[in-house]
PDB file of N, CA and C in Angstrom:
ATOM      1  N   UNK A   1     -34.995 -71.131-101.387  1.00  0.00           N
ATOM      2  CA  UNK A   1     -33.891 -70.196-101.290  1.00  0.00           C
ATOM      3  C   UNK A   1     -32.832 -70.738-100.332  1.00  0.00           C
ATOM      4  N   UNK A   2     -33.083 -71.262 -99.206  1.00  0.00           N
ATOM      5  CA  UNK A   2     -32.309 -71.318 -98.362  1.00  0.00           C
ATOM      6  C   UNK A   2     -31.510 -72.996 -98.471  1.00  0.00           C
ATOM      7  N   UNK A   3     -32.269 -73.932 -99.157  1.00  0.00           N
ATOM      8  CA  UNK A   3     -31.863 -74.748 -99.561  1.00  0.00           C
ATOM      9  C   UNK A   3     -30.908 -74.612-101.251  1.00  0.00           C
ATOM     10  N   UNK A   4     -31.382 -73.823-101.660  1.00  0.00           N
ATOM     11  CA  UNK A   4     -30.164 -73.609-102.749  1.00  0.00           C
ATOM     12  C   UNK A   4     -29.245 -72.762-102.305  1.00  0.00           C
ATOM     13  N   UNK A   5     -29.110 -72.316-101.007  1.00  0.00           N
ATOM     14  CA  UNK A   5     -27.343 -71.790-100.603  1.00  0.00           C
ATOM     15  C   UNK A   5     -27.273 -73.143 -99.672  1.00  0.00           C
ATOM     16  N   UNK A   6     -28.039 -73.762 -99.209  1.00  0.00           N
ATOM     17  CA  UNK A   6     -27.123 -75.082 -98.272  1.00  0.00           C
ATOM     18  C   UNK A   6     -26.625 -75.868 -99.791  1.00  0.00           C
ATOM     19  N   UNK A   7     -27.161 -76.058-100.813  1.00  0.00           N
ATOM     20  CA  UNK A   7     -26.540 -76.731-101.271  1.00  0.00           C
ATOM     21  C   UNK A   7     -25.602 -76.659-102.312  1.00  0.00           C
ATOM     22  N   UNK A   8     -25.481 -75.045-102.709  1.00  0.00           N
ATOM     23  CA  UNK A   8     -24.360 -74.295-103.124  1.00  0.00           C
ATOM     24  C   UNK A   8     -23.430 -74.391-102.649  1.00  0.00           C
ATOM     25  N   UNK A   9     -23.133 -74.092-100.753  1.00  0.00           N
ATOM     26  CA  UNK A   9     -22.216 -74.312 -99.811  1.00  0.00           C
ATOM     27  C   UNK A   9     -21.924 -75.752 -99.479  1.00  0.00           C
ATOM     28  N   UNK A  10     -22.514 -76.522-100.001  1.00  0.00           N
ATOM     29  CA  UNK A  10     -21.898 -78.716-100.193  1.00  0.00           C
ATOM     30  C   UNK A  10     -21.133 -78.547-101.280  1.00  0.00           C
ATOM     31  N   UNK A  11     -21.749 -77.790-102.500  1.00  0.00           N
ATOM     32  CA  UNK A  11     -20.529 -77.991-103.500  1.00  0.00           C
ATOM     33  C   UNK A  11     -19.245 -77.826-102.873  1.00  0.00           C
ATOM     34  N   UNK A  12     -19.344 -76.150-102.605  1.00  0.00           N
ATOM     35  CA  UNK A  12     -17.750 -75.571-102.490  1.00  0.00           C
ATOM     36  C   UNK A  12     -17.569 -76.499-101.040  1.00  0.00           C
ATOM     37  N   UNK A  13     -17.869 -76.907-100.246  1.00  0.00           N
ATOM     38  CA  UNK A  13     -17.003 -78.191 -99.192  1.00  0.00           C
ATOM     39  C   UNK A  13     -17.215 -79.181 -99.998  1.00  0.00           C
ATOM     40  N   UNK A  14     -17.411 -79.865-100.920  1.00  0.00           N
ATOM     41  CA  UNK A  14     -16.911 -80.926-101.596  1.00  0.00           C
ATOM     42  C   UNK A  14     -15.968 -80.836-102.542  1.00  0.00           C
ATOM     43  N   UNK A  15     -15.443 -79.759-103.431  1.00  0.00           N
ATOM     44  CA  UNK A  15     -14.690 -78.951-103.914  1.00  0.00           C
ATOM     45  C   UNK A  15     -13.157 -79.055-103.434  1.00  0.00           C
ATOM     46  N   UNK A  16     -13.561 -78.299-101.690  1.00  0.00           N
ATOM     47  CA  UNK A  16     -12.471 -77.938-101.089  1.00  0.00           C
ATOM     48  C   UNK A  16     -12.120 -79.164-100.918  1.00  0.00           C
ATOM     49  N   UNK A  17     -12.646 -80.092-100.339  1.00  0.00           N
ATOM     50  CA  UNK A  17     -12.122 -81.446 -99.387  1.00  0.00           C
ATOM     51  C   UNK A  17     -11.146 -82.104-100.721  1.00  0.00           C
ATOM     52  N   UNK A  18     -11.385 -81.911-101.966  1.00  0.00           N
ATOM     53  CA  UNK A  18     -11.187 -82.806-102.954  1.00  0.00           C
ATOM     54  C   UNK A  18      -9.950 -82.114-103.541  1.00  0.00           C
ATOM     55  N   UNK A  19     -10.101 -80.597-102.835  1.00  0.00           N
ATOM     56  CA  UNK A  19      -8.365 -80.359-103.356  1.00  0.00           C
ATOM     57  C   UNK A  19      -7.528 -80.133-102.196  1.00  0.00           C
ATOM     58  N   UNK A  20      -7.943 -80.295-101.222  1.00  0.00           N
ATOM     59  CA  UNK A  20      -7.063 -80.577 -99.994  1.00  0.00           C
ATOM     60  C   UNK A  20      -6.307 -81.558-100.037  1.00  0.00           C
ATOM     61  N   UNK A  21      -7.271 -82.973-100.541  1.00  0.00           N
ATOM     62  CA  UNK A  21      -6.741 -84.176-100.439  1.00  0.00           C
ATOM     63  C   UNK A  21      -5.851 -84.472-101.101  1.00  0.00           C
ATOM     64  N   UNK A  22      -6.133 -83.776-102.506  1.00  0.00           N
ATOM     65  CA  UNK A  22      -5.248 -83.802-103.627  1.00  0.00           C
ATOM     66  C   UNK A  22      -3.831 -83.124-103.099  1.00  0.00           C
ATOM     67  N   UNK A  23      -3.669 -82.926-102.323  1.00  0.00           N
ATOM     68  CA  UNK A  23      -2.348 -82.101-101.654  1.00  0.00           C
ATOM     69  C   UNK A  23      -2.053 -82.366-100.442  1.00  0.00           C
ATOM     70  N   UNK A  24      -2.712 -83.380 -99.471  1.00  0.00           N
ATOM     71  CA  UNK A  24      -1.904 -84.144 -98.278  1.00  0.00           C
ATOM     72  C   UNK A  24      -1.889 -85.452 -98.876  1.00  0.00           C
ATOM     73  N   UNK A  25      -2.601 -85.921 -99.850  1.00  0.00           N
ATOM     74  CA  UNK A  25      -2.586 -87.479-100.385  1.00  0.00           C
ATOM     75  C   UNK A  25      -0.473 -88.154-101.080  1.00  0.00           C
ATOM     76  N   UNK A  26       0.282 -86.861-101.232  1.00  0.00           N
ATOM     77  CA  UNK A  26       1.678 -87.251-101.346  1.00  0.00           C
ATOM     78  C   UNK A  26       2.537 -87.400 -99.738  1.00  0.00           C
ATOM     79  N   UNK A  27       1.840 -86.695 -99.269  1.00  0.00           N
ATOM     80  CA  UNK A  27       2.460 -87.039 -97.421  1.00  0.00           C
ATOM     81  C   UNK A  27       1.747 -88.355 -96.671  1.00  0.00           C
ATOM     82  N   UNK A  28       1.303 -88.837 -97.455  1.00  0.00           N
ATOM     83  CA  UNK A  28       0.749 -90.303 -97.071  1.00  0.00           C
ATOM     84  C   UNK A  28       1.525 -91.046 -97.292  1.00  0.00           C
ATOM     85  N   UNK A  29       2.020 -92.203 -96.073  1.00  0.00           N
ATOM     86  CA  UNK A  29       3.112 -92.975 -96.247  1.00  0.00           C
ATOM     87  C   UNK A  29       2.661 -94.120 -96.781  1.00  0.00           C
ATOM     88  N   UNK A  30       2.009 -94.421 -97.451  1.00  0.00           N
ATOM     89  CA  UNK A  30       1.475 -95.582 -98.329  1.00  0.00           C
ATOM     90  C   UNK A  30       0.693 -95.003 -99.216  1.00  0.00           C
ATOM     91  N   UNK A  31       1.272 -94.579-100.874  1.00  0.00           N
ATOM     92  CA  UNK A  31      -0.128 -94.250-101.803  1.00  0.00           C
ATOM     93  C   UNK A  31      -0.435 -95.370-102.868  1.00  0.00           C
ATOM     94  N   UNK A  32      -2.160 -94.816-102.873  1.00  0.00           N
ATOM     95  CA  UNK A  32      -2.424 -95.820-103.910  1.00  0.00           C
ATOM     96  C   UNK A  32      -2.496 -95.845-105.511  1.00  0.00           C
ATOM     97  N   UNK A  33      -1.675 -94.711-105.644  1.00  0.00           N
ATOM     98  CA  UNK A  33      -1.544 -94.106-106.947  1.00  0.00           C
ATOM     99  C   UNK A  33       0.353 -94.794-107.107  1.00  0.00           C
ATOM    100  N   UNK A  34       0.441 -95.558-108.426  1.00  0.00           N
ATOM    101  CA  UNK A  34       1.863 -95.527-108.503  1.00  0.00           C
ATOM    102  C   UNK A  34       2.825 -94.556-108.482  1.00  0.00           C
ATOM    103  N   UNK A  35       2.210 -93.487-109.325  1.00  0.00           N
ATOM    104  CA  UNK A  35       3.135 -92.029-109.424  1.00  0.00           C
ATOM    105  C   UNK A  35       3.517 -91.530-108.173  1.00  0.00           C
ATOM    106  N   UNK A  36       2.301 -91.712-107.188  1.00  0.00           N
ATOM    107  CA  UNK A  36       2.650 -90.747-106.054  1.00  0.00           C
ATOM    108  C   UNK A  36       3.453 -91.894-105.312  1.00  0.00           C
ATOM    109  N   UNK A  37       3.444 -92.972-105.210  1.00  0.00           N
ATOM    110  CA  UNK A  37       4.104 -94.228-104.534  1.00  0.00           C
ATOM    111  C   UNK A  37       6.100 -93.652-104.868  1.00  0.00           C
ATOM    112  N   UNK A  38       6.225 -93.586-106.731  1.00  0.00           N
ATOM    113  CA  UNK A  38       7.620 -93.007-106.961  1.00  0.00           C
ATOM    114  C   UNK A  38       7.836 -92.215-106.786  1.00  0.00           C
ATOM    115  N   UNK A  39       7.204 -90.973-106.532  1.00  0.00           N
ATOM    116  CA  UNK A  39       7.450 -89.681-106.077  1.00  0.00           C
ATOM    117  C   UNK A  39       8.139 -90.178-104.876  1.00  0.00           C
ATOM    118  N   UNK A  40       7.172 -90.389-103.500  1.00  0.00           N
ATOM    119  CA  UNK A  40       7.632 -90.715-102.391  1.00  0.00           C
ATOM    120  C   UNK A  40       8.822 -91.394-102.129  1.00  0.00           C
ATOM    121  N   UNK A  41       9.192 -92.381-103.007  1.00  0.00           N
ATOM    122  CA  UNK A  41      10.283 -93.118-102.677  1.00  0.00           C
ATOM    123  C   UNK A  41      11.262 -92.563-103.291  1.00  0.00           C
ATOM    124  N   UNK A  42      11.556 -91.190-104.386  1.00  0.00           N
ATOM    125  CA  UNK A  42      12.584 -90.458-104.838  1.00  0.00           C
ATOM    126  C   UNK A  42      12.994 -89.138-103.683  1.00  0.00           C
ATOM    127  N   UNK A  43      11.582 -89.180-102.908  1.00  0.00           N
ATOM    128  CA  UNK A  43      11.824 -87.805-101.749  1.00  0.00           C
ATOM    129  C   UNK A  43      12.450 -88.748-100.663  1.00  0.00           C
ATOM    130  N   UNK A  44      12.380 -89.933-100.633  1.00  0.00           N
ATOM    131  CA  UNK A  44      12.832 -90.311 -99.654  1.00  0.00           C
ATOM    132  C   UNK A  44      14.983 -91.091 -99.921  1.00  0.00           C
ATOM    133  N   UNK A  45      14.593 -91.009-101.196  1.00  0.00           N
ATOM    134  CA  UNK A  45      16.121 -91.598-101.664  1.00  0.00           C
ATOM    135  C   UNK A  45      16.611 -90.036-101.795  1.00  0.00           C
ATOM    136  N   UNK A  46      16.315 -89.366-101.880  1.00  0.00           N
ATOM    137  CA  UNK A  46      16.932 -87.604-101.910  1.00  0.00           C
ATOM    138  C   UNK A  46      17.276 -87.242-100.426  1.00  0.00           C
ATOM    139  N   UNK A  47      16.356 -87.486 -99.628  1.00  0.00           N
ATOM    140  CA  UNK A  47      16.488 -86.842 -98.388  1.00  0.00           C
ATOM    141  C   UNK A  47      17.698 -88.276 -98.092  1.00  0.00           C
ATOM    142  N   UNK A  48      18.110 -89.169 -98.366  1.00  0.00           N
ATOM    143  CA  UNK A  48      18.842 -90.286 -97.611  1.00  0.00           C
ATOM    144  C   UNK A  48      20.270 -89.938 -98.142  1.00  0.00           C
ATOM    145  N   UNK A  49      20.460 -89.225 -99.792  1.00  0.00           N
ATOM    146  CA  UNK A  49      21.804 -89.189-100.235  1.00  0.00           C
ATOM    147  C   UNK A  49      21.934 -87.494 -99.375  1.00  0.00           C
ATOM    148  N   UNK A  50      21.164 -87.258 -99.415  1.00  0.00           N
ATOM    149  CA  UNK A  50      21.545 -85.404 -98.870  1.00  0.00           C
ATOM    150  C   UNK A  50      22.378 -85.299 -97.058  1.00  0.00           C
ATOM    151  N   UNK A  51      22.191 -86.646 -96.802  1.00  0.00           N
ATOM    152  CA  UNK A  51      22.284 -86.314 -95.366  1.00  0.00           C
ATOM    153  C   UNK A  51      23.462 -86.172 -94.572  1.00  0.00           C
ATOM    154  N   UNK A  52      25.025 -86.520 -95.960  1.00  0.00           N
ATOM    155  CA  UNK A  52      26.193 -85.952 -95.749  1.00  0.00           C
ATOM    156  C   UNK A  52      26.492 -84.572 -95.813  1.00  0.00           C
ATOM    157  N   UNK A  53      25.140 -83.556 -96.485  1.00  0.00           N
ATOM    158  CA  UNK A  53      25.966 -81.937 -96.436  1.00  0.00           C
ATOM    159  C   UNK A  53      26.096 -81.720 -97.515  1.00  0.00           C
ATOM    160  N   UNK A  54      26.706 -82.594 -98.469  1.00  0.00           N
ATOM    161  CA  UNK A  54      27.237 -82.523-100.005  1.00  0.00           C
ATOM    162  C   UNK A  54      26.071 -82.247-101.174  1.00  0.00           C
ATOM    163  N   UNK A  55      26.904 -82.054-102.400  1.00  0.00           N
ATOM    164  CA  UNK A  55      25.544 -82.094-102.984  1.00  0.00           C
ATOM    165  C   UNK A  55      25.977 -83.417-103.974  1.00  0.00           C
ATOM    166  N   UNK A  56      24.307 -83.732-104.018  1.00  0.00           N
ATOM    167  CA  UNK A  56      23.638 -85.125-104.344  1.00  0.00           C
ATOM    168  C   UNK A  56      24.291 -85.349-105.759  1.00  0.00           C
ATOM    169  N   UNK A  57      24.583 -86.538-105.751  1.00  0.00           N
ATOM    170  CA  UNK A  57      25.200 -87.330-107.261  1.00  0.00           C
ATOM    171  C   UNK A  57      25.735 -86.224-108.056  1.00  0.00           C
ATOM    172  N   UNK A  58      26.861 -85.708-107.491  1.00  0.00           N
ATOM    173  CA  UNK A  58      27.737 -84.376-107.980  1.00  0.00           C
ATOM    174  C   UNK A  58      28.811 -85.287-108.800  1.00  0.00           C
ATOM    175  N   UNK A  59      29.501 -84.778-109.485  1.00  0.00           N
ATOM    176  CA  UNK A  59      30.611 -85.195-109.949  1.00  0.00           C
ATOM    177  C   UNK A  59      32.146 -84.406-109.991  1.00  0.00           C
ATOM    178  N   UNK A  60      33.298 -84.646-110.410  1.00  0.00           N
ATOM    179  CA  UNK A  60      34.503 -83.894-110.456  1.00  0.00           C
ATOM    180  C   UNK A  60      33.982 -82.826-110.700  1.00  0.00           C
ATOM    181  N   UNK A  61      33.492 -82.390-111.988  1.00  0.00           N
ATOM    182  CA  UNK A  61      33.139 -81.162-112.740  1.00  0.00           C
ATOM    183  C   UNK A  61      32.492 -80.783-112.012  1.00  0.00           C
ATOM    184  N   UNK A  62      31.142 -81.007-111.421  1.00  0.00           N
ATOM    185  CA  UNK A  62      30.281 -80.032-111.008  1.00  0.00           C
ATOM    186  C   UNK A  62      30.881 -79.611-109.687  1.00  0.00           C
ATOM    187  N   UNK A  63      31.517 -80.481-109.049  1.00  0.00           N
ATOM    188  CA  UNK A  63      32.865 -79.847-107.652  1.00  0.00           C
ATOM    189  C   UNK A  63      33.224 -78.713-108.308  1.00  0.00           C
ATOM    190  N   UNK A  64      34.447 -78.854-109.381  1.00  0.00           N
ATOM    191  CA  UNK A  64      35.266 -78.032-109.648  1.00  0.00           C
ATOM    192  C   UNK A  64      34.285 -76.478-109.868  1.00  0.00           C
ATOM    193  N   UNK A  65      33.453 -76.760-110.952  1.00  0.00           N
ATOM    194  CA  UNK A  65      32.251 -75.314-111.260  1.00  0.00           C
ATOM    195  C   UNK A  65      31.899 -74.971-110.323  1.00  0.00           C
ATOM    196  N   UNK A  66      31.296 -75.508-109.308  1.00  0.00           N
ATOM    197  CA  UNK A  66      31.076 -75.071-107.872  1.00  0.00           C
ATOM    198  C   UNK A  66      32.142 -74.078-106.577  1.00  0.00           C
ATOM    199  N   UNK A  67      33.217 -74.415-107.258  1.00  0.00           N
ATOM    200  CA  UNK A  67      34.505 -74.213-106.551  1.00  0.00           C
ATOM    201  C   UNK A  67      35.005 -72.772-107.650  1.00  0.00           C
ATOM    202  N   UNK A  68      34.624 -72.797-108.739  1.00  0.00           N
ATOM    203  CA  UNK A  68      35.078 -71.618-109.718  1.00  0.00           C
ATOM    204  C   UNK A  68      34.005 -70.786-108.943  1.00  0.00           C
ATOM    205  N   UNK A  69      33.025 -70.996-109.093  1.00  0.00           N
ATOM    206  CA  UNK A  69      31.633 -70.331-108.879  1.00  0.00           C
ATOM    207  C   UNK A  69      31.908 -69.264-107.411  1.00  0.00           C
ATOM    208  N   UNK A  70      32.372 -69.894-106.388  1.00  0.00           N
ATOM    209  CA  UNK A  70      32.555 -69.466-105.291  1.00  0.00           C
ATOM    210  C   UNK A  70      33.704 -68.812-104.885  1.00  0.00           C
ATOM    211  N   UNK A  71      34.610 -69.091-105.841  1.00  0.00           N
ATOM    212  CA  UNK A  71      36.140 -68.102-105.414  1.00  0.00           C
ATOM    213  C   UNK A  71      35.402 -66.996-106.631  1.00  0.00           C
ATOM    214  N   UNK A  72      34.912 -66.911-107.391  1.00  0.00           N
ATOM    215  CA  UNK A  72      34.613 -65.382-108.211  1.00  0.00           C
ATOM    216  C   UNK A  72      33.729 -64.817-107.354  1.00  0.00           C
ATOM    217  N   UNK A  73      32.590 -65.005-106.621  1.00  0.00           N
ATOM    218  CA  UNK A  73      31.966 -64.548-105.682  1.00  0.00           C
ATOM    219  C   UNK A  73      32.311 -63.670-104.637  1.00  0.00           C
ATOM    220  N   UNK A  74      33.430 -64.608-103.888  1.00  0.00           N
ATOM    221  CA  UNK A  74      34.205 -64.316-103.267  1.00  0.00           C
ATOM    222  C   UNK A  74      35.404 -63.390-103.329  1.00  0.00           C
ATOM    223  N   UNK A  75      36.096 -63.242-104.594  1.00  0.00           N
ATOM    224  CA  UNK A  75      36.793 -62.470-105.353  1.00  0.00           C
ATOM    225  C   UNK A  75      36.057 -60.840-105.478  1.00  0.00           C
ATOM    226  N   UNK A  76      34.519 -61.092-105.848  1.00  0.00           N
ATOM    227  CA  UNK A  76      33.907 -60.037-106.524  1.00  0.00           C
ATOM    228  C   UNK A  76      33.460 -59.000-105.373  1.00  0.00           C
ATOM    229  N   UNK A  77      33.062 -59.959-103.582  1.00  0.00           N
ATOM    230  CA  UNK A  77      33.181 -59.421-102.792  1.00  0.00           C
ATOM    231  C   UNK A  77      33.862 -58.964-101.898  1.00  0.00           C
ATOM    232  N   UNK A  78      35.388 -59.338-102.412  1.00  0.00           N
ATOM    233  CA  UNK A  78      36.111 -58.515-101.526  1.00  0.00           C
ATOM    234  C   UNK A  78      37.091 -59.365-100.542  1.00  0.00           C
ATOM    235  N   UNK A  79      36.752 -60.995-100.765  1.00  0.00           N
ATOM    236  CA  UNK A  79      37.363 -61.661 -99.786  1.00  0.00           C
ATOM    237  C   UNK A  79      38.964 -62.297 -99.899  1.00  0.00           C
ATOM    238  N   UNK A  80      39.542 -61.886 -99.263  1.00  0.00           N
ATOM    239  CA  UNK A  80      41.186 -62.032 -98.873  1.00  0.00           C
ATOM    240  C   UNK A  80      41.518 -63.620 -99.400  1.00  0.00           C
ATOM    241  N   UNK A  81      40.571 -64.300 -99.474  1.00  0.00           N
ATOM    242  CA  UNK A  81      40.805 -66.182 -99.631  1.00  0.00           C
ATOM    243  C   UNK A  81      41.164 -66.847 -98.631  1.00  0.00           C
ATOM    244  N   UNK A  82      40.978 -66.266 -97.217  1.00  0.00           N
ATOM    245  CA  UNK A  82      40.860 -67.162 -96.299  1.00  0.00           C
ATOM    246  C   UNK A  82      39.659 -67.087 -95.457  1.00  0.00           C
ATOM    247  N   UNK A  83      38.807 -66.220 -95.837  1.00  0.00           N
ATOM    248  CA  UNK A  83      37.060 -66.033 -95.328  1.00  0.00           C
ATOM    249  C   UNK A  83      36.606 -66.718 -95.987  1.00  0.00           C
ATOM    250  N   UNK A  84      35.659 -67.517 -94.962  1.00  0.00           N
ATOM    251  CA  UNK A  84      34.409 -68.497 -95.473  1.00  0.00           C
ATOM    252  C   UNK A  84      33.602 -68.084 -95.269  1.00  0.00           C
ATOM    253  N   UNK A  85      33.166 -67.703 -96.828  1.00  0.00           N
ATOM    254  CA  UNK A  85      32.168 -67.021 -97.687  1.00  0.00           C
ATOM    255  C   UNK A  85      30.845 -67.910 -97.758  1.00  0.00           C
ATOM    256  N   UNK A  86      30.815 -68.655 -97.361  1.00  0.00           N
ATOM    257  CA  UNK A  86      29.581 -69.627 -97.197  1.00  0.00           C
ATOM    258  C   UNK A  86      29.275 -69.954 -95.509  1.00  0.00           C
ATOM    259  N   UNK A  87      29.980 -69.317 -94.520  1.00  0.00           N
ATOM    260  CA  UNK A  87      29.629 -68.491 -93.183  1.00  0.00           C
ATOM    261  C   UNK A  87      29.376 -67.258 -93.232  1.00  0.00           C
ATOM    262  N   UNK A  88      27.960 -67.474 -92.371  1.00  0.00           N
ATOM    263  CA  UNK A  88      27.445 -65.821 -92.030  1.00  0.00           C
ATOM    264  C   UNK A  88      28.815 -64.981 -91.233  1.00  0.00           C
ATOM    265  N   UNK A  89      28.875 -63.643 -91.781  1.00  0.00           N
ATOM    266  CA  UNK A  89      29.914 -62.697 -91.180  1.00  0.00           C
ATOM    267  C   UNK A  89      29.122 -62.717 -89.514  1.00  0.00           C
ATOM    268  N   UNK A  90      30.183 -62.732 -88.899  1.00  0.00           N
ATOM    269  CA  UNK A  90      29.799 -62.182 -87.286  1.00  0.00           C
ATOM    270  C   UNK A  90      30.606 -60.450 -87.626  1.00  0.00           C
ATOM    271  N   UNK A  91      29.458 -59.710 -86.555  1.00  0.00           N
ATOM    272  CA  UNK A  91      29.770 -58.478 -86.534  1.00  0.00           C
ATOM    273  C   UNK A  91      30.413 -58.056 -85.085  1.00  0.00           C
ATOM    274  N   UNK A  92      31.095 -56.843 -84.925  1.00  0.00           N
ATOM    275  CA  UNK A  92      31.485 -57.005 -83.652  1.00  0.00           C
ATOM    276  C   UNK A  92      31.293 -55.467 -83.591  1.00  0.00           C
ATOM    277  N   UNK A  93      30.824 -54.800 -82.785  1.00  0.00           N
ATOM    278  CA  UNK A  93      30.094 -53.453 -82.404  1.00  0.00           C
ATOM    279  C   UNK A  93      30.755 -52.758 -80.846  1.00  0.00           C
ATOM    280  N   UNK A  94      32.263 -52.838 -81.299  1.00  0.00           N
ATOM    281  CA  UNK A  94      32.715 -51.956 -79.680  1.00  0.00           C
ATOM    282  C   UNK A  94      31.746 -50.550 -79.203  1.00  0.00           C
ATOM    283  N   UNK A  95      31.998 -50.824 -77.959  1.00  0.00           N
ATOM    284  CA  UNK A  95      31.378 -49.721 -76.924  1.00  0.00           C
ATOM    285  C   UNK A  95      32.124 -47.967 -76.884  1.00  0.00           C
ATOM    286  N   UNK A  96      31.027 -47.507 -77.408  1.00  0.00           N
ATOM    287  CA  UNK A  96      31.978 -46.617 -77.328  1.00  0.00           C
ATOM    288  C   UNK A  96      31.404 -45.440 -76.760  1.00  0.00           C
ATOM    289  N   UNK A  97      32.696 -44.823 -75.898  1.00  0.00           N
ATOM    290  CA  UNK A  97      33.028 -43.868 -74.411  1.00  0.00           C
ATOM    291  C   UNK A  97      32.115 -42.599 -74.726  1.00  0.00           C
ATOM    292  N   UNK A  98      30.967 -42.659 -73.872  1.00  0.00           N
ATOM    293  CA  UNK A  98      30.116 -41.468 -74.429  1.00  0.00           C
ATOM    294  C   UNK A  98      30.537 -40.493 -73.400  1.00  0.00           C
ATOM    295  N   UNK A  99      31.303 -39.097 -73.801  1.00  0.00           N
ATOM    296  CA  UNK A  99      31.654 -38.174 -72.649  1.00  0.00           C
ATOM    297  C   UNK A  99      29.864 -37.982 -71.962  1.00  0.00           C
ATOM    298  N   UNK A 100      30.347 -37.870 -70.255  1.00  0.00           N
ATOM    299  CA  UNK A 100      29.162 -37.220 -69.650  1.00  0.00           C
ATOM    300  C   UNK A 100      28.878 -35.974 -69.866  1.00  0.00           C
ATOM    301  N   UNK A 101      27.264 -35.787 -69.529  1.00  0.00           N
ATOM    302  CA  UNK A 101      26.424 -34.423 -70.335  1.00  0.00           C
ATOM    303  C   UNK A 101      26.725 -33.207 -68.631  1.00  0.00           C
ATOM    304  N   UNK A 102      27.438 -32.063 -68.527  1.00  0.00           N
ATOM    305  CA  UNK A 102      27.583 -31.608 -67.199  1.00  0.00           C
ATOM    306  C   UNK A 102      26.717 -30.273 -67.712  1.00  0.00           C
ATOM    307  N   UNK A 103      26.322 -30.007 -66.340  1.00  0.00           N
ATOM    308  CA  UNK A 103      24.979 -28.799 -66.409  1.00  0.00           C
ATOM    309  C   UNK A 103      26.022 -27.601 -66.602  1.00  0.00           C
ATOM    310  N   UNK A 104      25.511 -26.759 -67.564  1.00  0.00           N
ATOM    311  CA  UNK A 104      26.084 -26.147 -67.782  1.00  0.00           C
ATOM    312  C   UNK A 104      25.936 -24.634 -66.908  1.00  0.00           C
ATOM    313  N   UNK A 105      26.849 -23.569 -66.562  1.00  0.00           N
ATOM    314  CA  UNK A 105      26.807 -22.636 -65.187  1.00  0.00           C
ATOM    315  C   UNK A 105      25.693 -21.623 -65.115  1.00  0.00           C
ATOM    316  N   UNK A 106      24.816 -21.467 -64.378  1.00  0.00           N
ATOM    317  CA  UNK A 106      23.774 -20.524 -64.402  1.00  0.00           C
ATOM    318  C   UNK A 106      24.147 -19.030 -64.088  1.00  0.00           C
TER     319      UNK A 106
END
């Protein structure tokens, strides 16, 4: 009995270890799988074109659609066309004069 749950409980840790690995084995900076080798070197040519801000191997058109995309947005919410709508709004919350509470006459 007690040896068929120790060795019930080796499966499921041999199981687990084998899909763990299967899922830190792409954060390995050397793999021995080709696929995961091109994977790595496309996350790493992605993260290298991304690092101006822009978006990656864009073209005129997809500028311009991008630029339609964001003045209708912007349009639809309300913005004057000189708010940047792709900045978080700052809020500004004046103080305001709470009359004092006076005891009232007994």
């Amino acid at each position: 009995m007690l040896s068929q749950s120790l060795l019930s409980g080796m499966r499921v840790l041999r199981t687990e270890a084998r899909r763990n690995f299967g899922i830190v084995a792409p954060a390995l900076s050397k793999a021995s799988d080709p696929i995961q080798q091109l994977f790595l070197d496309k996350v790493r040519e992605y993260k290298q074109k991304s690092s101006g801000g822009k978006l990656v191997d864009s073209n005129p058109d997809i500028e311009r659609e991008l630029k339609t995309e964001l003045d209708r947005v912007a349009k639809q919410y309300g913005s004057d066309g000189k708010t940047d709508m792709l900045k978080f709004p700052e809020f500004q919350f004046p103080d305001v004069k709470v009359d004092p509470i006076t005891q009232a006459p007994q």
